[in-house]
PDB file of N, CA and C in Angstrom:
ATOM      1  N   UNK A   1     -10.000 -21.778 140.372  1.00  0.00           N
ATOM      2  CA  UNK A   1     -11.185 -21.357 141.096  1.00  0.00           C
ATOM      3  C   UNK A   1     -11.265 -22.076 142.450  1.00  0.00           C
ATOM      4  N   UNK A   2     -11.244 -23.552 142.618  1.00  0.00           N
ATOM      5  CA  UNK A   2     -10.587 -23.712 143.526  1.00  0.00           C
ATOM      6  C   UNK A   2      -9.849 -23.439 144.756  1.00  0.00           C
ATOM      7  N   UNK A   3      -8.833 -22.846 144.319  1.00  0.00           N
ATOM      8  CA  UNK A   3      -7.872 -22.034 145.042  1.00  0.00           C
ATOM      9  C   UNK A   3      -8.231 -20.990 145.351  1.00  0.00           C
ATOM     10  N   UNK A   4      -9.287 -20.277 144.580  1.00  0.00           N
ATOM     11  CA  UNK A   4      -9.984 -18.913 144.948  1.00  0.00           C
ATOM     12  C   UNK A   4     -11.245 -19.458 145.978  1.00  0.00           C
ATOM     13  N   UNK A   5     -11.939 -20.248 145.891  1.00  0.00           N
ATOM     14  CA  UNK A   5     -12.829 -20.346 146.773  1.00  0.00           C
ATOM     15  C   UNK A   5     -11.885 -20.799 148.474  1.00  0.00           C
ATOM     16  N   UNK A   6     -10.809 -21.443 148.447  1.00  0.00           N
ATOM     17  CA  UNK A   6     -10.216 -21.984 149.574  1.00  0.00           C
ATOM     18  C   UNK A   6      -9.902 -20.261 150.227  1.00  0.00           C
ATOM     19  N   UNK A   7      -9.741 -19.159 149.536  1.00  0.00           N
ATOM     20  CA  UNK A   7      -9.105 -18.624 150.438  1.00  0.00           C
ATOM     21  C   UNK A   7     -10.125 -17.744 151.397  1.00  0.00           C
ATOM     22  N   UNK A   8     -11.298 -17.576 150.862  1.00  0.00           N
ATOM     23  CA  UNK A   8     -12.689 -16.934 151.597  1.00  0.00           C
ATOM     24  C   UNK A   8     -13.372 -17.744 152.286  1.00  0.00           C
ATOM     25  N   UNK A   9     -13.217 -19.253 151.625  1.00  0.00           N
ATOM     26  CA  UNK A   9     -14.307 -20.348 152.298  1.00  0.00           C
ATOM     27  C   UNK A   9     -13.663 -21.537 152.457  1.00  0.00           C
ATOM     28  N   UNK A  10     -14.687 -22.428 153.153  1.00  0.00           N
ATOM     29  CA  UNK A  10     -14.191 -23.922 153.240  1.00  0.00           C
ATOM     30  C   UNK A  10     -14.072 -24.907 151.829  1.00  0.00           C
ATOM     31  N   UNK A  11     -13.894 -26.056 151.802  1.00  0.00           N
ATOM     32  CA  UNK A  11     -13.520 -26.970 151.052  1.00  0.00           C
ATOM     33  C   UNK A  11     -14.429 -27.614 150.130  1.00  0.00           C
ATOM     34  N   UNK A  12     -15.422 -27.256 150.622  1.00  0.00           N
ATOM     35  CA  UNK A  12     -17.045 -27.493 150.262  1.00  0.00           C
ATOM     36  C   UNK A  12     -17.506 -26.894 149.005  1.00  0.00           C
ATOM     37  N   UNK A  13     -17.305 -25.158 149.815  1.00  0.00           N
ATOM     38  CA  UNK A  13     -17.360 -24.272 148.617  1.00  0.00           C
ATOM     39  C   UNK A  13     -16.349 -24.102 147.473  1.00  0.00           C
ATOM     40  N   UNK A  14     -14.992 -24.351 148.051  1.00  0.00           N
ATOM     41  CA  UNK A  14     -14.467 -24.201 147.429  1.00  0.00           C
ATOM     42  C   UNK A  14     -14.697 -25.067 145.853  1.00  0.00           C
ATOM     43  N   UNK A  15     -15.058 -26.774 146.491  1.00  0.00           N
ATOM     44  CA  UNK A  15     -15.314 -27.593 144.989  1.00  0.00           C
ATOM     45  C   UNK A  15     -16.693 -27.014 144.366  1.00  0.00           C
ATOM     46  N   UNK A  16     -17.328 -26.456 145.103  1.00  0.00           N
ATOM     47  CA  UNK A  16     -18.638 -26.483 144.391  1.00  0.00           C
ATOM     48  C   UNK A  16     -18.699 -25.219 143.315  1.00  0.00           C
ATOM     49  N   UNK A  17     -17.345 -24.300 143.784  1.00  0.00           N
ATOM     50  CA  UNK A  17     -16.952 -23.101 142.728  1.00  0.00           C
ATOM     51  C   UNK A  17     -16.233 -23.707 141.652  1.00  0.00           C
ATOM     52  N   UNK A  18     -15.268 -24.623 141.881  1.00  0.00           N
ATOM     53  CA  UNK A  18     -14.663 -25.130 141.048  1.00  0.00           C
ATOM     54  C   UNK A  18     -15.499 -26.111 140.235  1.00  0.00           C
ATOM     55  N   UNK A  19     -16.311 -26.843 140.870  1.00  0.00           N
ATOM     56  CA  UNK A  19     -17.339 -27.778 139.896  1.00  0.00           C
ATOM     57  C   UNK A  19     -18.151 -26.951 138.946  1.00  0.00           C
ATOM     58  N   UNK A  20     -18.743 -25.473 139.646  1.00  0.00           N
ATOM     59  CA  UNK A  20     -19.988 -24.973 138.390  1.00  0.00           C
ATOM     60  C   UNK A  20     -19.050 -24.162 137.321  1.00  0.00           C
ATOM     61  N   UNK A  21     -17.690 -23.844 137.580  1.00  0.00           N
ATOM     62  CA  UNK A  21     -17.030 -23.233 136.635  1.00  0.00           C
ATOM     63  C   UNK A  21     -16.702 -23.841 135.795  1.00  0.00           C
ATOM     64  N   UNK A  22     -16.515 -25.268 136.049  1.00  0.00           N
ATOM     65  CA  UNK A  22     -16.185 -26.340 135.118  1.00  0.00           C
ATOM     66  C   UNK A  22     -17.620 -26.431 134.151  1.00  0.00           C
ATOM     67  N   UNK A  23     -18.538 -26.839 134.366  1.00  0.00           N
ATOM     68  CA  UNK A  23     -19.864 -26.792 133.751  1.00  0.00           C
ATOM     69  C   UNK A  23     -20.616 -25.471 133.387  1.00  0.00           C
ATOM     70  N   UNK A  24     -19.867 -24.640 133.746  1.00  0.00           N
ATOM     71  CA  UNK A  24     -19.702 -23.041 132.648  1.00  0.00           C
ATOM     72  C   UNK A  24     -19.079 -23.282 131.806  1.00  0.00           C
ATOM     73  N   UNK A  25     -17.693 -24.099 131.739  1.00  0.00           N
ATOM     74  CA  UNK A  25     -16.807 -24.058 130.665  1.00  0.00           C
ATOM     75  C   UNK A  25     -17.283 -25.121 129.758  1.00  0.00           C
ATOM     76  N   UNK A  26     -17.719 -25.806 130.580  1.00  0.00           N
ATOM     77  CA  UNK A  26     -18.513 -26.777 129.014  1.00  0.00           C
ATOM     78  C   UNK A  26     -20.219 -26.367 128.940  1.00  0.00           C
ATOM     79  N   UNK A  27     -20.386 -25.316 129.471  1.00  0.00           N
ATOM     80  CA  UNK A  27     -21.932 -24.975 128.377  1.00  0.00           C
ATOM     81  C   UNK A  27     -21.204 -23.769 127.219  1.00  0.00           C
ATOM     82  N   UNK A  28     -20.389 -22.614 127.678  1.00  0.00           N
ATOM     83  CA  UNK A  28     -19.904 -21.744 126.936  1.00  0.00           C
ATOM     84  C   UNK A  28     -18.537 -22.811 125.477  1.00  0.00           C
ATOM     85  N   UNK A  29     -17.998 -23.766 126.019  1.00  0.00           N
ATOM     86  CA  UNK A  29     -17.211 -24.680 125.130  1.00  0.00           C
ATOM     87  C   UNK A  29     -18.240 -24.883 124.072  1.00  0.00           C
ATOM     88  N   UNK A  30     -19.699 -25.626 123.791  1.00  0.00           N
ATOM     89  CA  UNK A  30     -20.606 -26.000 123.094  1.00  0.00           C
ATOM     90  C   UNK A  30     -20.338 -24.888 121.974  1.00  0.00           C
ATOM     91  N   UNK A  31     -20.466 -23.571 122.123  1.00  0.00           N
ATOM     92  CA  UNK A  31     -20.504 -22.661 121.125  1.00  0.00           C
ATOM     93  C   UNK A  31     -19.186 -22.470 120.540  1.00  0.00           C
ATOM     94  N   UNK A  32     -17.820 -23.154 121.132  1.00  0.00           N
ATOM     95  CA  UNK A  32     -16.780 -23.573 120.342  1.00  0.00           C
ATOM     96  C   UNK A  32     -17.383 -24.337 119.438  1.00  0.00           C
ATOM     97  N   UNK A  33     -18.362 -25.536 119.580  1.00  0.00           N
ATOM     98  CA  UNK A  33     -18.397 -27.061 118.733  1.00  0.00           C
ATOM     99  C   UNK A  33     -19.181 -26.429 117.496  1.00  0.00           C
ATOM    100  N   UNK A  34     -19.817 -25.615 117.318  1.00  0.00           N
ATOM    101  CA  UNK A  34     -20.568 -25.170 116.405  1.00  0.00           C
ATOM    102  C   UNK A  34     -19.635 -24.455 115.287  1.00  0.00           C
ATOM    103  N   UNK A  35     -18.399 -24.235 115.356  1.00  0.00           N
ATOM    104  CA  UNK A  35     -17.619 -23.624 114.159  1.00  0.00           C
ATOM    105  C   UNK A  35     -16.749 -23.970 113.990  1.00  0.00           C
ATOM    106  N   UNK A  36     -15.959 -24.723 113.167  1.00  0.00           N
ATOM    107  CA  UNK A  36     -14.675 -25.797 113.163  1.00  0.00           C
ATOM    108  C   UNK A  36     -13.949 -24.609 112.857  1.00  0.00           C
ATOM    109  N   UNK A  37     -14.118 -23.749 111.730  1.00  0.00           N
ATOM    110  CA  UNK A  37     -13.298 -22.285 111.456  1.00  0.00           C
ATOM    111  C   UNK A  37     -13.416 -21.420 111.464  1.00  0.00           C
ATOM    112  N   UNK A  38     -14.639 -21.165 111.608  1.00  0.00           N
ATOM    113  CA  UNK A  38     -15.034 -19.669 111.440  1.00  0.00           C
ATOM    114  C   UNK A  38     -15.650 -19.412 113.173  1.00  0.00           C
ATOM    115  N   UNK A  39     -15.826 -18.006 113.073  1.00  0.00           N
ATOM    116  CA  UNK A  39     -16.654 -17.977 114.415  1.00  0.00           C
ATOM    117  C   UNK A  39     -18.157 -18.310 114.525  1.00  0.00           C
ATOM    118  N   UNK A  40     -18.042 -18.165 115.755  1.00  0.00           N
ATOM    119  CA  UNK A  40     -18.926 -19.099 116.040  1.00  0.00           C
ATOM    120  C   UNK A  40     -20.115 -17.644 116.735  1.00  0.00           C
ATOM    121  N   UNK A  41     -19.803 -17.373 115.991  1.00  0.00           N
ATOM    122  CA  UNK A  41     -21.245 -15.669 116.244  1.00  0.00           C
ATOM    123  C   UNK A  41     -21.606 -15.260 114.830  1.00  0.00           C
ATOM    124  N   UNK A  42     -21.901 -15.790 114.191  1.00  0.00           N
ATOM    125  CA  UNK A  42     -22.975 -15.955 112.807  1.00  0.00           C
ATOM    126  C   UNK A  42     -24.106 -15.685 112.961  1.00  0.00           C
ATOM    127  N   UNK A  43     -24.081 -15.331 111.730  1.00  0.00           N
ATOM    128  CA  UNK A  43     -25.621 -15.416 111.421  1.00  0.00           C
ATOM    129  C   UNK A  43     -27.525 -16.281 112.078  1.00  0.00           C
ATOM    130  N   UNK A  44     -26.615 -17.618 112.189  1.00  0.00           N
ATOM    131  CA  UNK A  44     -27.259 -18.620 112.791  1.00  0.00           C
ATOM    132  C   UNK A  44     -26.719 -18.533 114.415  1.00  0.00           C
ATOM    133  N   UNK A  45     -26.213 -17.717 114.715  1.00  0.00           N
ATOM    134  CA  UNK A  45     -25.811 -18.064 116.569  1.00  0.00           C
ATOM    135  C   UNK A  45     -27.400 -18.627 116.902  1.00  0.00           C
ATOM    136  N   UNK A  46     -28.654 -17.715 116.528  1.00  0.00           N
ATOM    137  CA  UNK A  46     -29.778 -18.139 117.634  1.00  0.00           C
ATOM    138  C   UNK A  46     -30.520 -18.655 116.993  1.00  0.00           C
ATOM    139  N   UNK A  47     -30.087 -19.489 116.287  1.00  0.00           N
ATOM    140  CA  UNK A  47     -30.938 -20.514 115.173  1.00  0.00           C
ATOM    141  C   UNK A  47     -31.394 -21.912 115.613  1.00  0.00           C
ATOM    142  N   UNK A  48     -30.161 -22.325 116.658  1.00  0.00           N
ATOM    143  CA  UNK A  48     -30.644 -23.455 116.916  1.00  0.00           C
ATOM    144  C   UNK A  48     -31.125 -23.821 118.418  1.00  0.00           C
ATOM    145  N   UNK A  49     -32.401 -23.158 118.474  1.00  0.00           N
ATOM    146  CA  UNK A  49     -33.080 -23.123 119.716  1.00  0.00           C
ATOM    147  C   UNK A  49     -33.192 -24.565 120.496  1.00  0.00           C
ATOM    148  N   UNK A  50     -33.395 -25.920 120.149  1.00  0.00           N
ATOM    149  CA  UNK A  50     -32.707 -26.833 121.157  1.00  0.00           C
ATOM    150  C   UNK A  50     -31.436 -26.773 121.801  1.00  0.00           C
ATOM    151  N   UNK A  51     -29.769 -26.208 121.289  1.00  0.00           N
ATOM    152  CA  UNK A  51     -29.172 -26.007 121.605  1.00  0.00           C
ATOM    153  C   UNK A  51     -29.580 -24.831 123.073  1.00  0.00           C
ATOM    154  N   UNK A  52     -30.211 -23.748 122.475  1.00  0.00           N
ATOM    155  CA  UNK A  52     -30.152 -23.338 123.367  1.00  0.00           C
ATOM    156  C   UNK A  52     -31.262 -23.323 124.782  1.00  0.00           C
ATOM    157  N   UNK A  53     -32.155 -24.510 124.457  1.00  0.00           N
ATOM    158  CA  UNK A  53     -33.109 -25.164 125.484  1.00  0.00           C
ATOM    159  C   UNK A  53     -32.122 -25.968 126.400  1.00  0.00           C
ATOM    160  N   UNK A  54     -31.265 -26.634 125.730  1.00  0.00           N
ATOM    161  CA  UNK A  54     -30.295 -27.585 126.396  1.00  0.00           C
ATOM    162  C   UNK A  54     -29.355 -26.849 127.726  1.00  0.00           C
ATOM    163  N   UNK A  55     -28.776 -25.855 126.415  1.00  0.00           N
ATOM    164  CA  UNK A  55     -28.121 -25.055 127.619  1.00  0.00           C
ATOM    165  C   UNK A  55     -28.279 -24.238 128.639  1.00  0.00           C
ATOM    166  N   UNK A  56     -29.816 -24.063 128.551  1.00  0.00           N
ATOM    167  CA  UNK A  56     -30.658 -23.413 129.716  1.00  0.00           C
ATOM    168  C   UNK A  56     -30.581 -24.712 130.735  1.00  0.00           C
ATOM    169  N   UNK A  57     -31.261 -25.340 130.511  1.00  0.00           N
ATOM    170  CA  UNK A  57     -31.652 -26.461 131.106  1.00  0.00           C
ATOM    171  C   UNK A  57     -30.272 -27.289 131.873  1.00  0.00           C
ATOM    172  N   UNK A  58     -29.490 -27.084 131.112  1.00  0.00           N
ATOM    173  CA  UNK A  58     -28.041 -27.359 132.224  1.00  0.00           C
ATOM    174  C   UNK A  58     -27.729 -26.265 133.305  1.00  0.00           C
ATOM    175  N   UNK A  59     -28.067 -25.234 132.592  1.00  0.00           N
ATOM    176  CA  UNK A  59     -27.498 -23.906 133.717  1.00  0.00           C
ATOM    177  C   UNK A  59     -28.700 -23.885 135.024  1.00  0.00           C
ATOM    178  N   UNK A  60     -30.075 -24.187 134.724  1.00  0.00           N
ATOM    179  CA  UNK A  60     -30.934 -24.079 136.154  1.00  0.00           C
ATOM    180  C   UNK A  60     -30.393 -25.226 136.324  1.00  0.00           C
ATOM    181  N   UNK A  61     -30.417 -26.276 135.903  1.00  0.00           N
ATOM    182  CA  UNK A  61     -29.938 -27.811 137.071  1.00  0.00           C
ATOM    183  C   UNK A  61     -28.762 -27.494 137.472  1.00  0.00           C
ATOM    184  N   UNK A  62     -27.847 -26.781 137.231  1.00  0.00           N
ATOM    185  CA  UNK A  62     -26.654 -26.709 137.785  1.00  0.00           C
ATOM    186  C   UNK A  62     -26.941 -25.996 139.298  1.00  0.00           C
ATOM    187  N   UNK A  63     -27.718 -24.635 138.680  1.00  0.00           N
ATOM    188  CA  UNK A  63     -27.872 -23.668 139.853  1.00  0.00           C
ATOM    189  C   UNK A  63     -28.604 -24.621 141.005  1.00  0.00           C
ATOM    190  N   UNK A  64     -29.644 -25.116 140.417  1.00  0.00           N
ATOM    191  CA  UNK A  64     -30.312 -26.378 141.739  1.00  0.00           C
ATOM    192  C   UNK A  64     -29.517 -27.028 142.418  1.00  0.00           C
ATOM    193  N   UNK A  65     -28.715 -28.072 141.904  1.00  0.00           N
ATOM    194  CA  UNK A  65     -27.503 -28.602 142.194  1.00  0.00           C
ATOM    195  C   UNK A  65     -26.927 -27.719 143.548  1.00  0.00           C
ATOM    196  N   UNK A  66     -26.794 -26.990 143.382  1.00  0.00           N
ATOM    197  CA  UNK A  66     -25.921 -25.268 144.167  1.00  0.00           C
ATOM    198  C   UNK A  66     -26.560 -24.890 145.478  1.00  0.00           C
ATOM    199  N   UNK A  67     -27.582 -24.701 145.216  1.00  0.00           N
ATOM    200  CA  UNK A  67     -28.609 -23.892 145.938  1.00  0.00           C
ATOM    201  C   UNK A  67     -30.149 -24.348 146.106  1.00  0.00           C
ATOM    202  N   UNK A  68     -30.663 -25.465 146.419  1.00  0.00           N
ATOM    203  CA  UNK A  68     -31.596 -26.231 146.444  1.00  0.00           C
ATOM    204  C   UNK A  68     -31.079 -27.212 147.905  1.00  0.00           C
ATOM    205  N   UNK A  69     -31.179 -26.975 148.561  1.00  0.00           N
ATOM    206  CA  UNK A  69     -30.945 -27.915 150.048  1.00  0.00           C
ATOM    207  C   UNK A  69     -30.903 -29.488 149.970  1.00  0.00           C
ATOM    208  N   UNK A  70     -31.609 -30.096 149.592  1.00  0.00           N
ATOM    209  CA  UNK A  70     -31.896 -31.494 148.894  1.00  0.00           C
ATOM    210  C   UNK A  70     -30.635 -32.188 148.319  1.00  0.00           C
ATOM    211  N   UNK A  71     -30.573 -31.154 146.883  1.00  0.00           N
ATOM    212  CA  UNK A  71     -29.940 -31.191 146.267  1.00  0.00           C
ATOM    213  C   UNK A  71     -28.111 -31.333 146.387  1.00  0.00           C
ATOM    214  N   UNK A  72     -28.003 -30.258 147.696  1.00  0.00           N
ATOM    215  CA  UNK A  72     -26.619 -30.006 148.194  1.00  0.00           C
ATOM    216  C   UNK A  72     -26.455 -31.159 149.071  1.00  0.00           C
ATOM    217  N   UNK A  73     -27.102 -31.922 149.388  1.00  0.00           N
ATOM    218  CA  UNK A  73     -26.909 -32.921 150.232  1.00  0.00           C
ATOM    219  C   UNK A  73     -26.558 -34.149 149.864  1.00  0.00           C
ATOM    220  N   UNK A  74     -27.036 -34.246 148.117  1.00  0.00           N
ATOM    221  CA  UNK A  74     -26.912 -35.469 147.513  1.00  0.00           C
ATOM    222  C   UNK A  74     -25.369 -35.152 146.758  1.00  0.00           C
ATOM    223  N   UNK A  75     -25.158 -34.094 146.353  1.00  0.00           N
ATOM    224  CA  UNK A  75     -24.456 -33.629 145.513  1.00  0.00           C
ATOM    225  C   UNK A  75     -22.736 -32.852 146.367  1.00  0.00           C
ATOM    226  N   UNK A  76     -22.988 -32.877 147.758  1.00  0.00           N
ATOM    227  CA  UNK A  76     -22.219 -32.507 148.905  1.00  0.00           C
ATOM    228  C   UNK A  76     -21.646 -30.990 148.051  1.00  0.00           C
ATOM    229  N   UNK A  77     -23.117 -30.167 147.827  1.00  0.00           N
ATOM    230  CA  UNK A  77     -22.311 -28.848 147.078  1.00  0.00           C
ATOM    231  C   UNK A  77     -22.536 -27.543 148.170  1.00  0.00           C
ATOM    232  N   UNK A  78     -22.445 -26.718 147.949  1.00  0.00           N
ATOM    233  CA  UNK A  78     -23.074 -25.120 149.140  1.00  0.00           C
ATOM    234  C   UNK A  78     -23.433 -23.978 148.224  1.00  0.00           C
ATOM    235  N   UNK A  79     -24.207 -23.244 148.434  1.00  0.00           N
ATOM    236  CA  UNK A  79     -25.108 -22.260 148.141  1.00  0.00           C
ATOM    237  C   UNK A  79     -23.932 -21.157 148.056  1.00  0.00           C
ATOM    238  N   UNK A  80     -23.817 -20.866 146.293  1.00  0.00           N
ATOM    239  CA  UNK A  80     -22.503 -19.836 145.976  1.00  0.00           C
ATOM    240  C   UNK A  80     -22.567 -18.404 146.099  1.00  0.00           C
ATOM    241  N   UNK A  81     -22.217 -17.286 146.389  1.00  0.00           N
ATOM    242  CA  UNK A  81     -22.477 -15.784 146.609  1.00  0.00           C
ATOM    243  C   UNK A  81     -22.307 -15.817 144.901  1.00  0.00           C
ATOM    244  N   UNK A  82     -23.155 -14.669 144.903  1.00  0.00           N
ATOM    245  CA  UNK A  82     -23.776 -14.160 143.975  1.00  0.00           C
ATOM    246  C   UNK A  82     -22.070 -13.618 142.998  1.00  0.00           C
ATOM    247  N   UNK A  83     -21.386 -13.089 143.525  1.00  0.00           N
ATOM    248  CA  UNK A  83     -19.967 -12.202 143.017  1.00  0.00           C
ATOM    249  C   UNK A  83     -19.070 -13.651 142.358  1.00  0.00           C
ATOM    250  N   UNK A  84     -19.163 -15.172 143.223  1.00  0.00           N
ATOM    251  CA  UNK A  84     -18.212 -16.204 142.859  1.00  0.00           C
ATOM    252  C   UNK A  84     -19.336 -16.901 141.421  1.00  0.00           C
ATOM    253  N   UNK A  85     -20.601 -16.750 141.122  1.00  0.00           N
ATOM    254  CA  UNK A  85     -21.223 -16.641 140.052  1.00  0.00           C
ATOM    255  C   UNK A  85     -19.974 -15.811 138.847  1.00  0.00           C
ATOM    256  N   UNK A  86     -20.391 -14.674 139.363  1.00  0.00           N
ATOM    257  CA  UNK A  86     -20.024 -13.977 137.911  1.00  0.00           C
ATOM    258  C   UNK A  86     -18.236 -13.996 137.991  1.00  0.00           C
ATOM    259  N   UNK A  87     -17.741 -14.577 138.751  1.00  0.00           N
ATOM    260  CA  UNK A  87     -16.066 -14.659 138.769  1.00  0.00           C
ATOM    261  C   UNK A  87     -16.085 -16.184 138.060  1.00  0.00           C
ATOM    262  N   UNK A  88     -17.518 -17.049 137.987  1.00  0.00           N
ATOM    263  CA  UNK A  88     -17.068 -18.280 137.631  1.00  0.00           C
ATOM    264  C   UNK A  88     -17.553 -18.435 136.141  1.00  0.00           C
ATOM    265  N   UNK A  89     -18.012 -17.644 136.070  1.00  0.00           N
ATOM    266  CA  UNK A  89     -18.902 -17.000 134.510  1.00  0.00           C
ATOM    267  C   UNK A  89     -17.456 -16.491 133.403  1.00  0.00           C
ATOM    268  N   UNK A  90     -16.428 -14.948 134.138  1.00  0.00           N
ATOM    269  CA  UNK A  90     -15.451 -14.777 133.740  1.00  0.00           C
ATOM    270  C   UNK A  90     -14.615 -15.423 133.438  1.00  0.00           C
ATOM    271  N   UNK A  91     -14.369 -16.767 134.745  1.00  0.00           N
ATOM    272  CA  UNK A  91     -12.908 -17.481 133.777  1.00  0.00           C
ATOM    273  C   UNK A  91     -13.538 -18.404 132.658  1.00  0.00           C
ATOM    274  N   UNK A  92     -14.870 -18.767 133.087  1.00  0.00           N
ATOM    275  CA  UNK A  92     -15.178 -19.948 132.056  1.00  0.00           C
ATOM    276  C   UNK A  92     -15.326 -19.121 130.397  1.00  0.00           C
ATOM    277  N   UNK A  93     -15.782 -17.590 130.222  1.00  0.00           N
ATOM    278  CA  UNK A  93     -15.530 -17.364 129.040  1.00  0.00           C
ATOM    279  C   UNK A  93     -14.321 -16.937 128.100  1.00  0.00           C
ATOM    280  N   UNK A  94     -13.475 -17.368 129.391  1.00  0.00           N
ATOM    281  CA  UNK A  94     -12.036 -17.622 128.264  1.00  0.00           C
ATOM    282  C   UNK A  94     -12.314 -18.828 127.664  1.00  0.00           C
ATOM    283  N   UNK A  95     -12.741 -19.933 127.416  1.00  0.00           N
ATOM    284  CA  UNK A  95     -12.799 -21.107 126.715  1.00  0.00           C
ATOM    285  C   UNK A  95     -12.953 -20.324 125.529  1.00  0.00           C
ATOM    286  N   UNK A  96     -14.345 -19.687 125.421  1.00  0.00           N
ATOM    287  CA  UNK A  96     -14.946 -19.127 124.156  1.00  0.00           C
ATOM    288  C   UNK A  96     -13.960 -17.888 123.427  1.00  0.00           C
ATOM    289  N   UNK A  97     -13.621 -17.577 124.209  1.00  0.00           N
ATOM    290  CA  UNK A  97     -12.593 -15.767 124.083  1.00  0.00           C
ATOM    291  C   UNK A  97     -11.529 -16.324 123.397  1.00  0.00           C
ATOM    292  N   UNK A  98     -10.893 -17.163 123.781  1.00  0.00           N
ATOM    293  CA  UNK A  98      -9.140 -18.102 123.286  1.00  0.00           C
ATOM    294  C   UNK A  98      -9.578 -18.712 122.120  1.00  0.00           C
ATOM    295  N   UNK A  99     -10.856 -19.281 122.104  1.00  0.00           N
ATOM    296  CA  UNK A  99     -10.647 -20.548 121.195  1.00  0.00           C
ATOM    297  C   UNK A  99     -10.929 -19.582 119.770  1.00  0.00           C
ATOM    298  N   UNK A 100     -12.129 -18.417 119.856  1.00  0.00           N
ATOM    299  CA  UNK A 100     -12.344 -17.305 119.086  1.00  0.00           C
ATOM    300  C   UNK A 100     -11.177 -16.620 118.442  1.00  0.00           C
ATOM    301  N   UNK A 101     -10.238 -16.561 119.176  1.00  0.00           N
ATOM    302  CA  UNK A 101      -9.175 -15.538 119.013  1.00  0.00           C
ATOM    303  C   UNK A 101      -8.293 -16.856 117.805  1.00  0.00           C
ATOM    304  N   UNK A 102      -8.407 -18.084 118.639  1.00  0.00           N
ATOM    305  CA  UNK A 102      -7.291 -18.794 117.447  1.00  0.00           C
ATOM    306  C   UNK A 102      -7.923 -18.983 116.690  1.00  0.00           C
ATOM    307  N   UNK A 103      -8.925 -19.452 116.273  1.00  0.00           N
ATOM    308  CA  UNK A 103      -9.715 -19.508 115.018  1.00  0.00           C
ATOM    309  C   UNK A 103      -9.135 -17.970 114.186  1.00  0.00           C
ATOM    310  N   UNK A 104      -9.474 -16.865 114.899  1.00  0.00           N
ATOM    311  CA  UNK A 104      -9.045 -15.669 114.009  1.00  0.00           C
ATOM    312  C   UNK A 104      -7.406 -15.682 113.575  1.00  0.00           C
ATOM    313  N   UNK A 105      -6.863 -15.483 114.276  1.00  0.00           N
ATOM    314  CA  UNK A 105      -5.430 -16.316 114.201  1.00  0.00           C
ATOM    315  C   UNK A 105      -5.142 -17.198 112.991  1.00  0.00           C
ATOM    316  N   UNK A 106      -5.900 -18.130 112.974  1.00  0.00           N
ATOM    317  CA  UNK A 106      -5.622 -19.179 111.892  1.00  0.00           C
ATOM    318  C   UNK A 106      -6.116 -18.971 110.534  1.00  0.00           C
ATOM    319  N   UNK A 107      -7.020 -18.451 110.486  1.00  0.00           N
ATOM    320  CA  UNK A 107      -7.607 -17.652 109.112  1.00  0.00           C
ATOM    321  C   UNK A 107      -6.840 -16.385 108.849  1.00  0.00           C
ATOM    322  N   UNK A 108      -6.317 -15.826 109.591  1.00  0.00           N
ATOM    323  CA  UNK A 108      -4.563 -14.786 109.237  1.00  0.00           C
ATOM    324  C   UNK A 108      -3.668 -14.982 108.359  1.00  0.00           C
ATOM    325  N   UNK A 109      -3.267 -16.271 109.008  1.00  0.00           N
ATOM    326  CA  UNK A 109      -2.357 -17.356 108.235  1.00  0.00           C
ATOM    327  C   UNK A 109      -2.601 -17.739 106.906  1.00  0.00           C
ATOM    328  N   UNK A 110      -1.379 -17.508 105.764  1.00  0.00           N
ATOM    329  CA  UNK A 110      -1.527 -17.696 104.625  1.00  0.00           C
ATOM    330  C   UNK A 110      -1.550 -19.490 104.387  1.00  0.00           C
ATOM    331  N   UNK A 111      -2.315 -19.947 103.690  1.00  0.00           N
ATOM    332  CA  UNK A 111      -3.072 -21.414 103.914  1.00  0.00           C
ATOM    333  C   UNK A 111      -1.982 -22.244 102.841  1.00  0.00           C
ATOM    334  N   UNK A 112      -1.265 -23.313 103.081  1.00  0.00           N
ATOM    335  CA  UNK A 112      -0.399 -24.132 102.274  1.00  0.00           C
ATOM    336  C   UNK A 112      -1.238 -24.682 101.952  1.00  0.00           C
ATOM    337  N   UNK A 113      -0.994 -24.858  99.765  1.00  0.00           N
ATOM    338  CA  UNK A 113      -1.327 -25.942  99.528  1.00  0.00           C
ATOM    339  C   UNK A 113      -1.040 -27.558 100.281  1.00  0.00           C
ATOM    340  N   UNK A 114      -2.325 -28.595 100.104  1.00  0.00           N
ATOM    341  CA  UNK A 114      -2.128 -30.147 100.577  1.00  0.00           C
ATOM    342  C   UNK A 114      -1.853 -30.734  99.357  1.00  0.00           C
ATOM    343  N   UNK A 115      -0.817 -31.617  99.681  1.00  0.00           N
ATOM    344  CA  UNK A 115      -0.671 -32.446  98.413  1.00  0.00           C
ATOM    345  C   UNK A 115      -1.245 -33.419  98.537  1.00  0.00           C
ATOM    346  N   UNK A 116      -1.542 -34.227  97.316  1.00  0.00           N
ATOM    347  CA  UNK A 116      -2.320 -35.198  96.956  1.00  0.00           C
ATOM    348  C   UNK A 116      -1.979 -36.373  97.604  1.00  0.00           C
ATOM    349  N   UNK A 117      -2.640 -37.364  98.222  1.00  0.00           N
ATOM    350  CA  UNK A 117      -1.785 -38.105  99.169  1.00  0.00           C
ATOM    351  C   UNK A 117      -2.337 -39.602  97.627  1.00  0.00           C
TER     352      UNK A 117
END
């Protein structure tokens, strides 16, 4: 992302695309932590409403962070177009998309007995 922001914009934007995609990938990662094997879109996905107070609450401070003048000054970030949002939204839900897919993957797999240690 990075490399995608360098080629439209300056160096500025460029980290500040690469910084909120990173903190996309760890609010969308969280809903990896919730299923060691199974998926993680259950029954309970919207059960645990602090989780998802938390992860609100990271996503406006992030956007502040972004786009809050103050904020960009302390944080040396720039105010992102609306399109490098949802391009930074896309790569970050491969975390969730991959990690989904191997979990399915691994429950495919015929399971070896463990021997007794």
């Amino acid at each position: 992302m990075f490399q995608q922001g360098l080629t439209t914009h300056d160096s500025r934007y460029a980290l500040t695309l690469a910084f909120t995609t990173f903190v996309l990938f760890q609010i969308l990662n969280a809903f990896n932590a919730r299923a060691e094997h199974g998926t993680s879109f259950n029954a309970s996905f919207f059960r645990n409403g602090k989780l998802w107070l938390a992860l609100a609450a990271v996503l406006v401070l992030q956007a502040v962070v972004v786009h809050w003048p103050p904020a960009q000054d302390i944080f040396s970030t720039t105010g992102l177009e609306i399109q490098d949002w949802f391009k930074a939204f896309a790569v970050a839900f491969n975390v969730l998309f991959l990690e989904e897919a191997r979990k399915s993957l691994l429950r495919m797999l015929p399971r070896t007995p463990q021997s007794g240690s």
